[in-house]
Protein backbone atom coordinates (compact mmCIF):
# COMPACT_ATOMS: atom_id res chain seq x y z
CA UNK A 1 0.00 0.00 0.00
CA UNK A 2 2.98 2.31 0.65
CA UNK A 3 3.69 2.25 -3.27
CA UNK A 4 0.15 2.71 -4.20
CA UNK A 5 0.04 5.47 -1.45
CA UNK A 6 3.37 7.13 -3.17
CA UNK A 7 2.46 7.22 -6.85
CA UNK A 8 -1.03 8.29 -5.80
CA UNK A 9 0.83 11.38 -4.22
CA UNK A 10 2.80 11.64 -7.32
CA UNK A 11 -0.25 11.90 -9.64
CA UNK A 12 -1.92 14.17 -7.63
CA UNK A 13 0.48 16.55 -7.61
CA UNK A 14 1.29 16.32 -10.73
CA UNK A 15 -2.61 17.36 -11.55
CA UNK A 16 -2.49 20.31 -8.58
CA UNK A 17 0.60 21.73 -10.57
CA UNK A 18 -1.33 21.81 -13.85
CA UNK A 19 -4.09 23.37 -11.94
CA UNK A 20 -2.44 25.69 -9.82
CA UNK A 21 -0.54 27.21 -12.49
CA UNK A 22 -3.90 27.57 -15.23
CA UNK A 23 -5.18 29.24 -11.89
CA UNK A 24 -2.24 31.37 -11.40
CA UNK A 25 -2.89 31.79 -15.39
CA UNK A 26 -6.81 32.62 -15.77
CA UNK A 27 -7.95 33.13 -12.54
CA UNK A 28 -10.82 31.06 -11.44
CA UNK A 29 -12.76 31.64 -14.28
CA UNK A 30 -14.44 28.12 -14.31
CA UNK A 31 -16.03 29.38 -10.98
CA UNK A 32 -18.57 30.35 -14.04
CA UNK A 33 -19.38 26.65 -14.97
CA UNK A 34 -22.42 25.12 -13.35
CA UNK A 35 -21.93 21.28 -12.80
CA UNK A 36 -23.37 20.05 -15.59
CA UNK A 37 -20.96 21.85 -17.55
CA UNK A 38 -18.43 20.31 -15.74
CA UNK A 39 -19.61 16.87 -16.40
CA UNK A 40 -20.07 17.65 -20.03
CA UNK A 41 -16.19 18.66 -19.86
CA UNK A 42 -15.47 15.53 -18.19
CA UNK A 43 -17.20 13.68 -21.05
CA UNK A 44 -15.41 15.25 -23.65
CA UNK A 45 -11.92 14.34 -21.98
CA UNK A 46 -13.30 10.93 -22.12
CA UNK A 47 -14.38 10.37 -24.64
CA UNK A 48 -11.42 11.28 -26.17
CA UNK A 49 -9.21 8.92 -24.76
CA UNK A 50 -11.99 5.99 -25.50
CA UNK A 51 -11.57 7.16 -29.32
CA UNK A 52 -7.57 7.16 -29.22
CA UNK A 53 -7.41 4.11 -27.57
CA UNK A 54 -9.71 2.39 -29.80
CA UNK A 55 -8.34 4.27 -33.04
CA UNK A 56 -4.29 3.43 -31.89
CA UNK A 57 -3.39 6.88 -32.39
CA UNK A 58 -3.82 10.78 -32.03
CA UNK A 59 -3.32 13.43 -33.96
CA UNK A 60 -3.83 16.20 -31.56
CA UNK A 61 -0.29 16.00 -29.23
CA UNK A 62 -2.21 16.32 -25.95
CA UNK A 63 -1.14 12.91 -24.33
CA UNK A 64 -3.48 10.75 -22.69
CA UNK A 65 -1.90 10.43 -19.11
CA UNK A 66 -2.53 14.21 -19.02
CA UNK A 67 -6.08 14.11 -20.12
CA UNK A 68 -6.74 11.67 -17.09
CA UNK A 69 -5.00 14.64 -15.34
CA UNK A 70 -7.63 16.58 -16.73
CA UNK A 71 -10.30 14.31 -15.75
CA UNK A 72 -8.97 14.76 -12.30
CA UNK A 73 -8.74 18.39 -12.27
CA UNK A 74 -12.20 18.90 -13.65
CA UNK A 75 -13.59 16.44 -10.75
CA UNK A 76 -11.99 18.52 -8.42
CA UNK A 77 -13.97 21.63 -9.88
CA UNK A 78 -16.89 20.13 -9.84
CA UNK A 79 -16.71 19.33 -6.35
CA UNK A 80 -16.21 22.74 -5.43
CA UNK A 81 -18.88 24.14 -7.86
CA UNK A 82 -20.83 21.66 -6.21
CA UNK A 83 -20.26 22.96 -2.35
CA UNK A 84 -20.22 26.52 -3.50
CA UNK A 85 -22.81 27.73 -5.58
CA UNK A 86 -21.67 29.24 -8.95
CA UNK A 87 -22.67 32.72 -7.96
CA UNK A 88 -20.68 32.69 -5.06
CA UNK A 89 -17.17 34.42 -5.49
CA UNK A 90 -16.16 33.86 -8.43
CA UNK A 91 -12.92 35.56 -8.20
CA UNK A 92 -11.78 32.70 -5.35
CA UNK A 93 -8.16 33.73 -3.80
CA UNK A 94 -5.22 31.25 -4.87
CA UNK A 95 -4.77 30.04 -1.39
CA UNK A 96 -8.37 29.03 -1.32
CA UNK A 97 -8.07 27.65 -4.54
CA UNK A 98 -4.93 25.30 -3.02
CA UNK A 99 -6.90 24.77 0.30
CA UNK A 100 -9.99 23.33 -1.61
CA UNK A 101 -7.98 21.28 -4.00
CA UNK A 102 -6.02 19.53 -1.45
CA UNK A 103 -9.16 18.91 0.54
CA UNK A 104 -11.04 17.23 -2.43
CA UNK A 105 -8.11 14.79 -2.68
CA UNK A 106 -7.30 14.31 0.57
CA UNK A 107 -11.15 12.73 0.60
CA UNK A 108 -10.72 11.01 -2.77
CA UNK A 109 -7.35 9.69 -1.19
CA UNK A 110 -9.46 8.56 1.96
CA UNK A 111 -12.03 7.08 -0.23
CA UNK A 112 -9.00 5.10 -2.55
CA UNK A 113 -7.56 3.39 0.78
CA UNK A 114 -10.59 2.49 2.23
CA UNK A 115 -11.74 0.61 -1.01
CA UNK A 116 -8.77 -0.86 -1.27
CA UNK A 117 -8.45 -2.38 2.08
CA UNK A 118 -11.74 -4.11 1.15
CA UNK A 119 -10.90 -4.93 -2.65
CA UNK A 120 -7.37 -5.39 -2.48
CA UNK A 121 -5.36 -3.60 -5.43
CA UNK A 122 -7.77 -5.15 -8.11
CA UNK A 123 -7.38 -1.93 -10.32
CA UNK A 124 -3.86 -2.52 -10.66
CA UNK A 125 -4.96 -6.10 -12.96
CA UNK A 126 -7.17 -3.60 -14.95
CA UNK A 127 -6.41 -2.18 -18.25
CA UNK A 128 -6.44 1.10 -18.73
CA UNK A 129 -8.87 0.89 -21.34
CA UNK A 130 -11.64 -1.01 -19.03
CA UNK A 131 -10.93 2.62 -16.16
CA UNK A 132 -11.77 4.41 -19.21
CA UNK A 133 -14.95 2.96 -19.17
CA UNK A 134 -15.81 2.86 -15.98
CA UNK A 135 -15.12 6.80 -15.87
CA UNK A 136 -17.04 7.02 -19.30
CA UNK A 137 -20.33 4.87 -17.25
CA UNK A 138 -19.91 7.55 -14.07
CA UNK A 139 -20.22 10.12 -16.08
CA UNK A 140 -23.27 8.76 -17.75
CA UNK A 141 -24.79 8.28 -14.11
CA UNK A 142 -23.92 11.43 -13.21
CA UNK A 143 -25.74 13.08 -16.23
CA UNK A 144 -28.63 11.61 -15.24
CA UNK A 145 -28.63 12.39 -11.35
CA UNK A 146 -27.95 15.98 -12.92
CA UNK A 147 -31.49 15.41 -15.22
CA UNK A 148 -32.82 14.25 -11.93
CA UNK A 149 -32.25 17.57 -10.32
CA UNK A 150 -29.27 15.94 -8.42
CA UNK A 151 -32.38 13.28 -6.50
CA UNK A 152 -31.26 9.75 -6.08
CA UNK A 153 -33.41 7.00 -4.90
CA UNK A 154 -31.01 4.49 -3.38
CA UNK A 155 -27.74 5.51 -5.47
CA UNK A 156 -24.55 7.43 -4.94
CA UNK A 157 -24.85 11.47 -5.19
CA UNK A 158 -22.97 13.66 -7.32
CA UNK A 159 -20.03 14.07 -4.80
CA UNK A 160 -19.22 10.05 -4.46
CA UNK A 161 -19.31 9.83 -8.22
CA UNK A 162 -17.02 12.39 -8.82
CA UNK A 163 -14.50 11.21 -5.88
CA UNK A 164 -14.34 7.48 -8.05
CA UNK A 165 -13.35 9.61 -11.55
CA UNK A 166 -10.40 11.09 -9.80
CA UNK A 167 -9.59 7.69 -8.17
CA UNK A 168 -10.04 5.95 -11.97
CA UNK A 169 -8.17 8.80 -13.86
CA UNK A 170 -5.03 8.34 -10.97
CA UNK A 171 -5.26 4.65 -11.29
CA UNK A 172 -4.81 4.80 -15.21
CA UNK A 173 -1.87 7.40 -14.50
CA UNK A 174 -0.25 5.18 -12.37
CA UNK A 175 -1.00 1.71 -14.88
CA UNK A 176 0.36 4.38 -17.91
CA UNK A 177 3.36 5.51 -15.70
CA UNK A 178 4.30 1.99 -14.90
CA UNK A 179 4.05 0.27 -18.75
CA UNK A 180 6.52 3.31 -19.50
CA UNK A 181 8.95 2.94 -16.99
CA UNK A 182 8.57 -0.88 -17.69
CA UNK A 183 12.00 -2.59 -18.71
């Protein structure tokens, strides 16, 4: 679990970098986005890497490890669009910016250790390709909590299912990390 626990940490920094610098760069100006925006966002990303993966190649040079950083980056804004309403302070400070961020995956952290002290590693026998998926089939759920006005019946909310996309997209980072550094 150490290993798991240090590559997790290496992921999600990697992904706070990205988004504290495009902060540092544009302000918070996807304070603007309601949720569902988000999740559309979160579709596009992907669905993107679905299509490269099936097609074998890209011809846009965005790699896919940093679209899963994406993924987790747009989780993490939907979280906080989701706990602060979008008309609330839109122009959010930098240090409240970091402070958010690190609480959202602090929890998702939480969330990844508790599942896998009852499921084992299982996610590291996955391929990358089946996380894609299961990101792609949250997303879908989400969608229609959103057309549900957010109501569930006996289901996950919008929170849990965003806390499993950034656990899926740092799972693939690690599984893409690994076949590169492979020997």
């Amino acid at each position: 679990m150490e290993k798991t626990l240090q590559q997790y940490q290496k992921a999600t920094d990697t992904a706070k970098d990205i988004f504290i610098k495009k902060t540092k760069d544009y302000g918070t100006a996807w304070r603007i986005l309601r949720p569902s925006s988000l999740t559309d966002q979160l579709y596009i990303k992907a669905s993107r890497i679905r299509s490269i993966q099936e097609k074998g190649e890209s011809k846009v040079e965005d790699p896919i490890d940093l679209e899963f950083v994406g993924i987790i980056n747009y989780s993490v804004m939907a979280l906080i669009q989701l706990e602060y309403k979008v008309n609330d302070n839109l122009d959010m400070p930098i240090d409240e910016v970091d402070r958010l961020y690190a609480h959202y995956i602090d929890t998702a952290r939480n969330l990844m250790e508790d599942k896998n002290h009852d499921y084992g590693e299982a996610w590291r026998d996955m391929r990358v390709s089946s996380i894609t998926d299961l990101i792609l089939m949250k997303l879908l759920r989400v969608k229609q909590i959103e057309n549900n006005d957010g109501k569930t019946i006996i289901s996950e909310g919008l929170d849990a299912n965003y806390l499993d996309m950034i656990n899926y997209a740092v799972f693939a980072m690690i599984l893409i990390d690994e076949e590169k550094h492979k020997i």
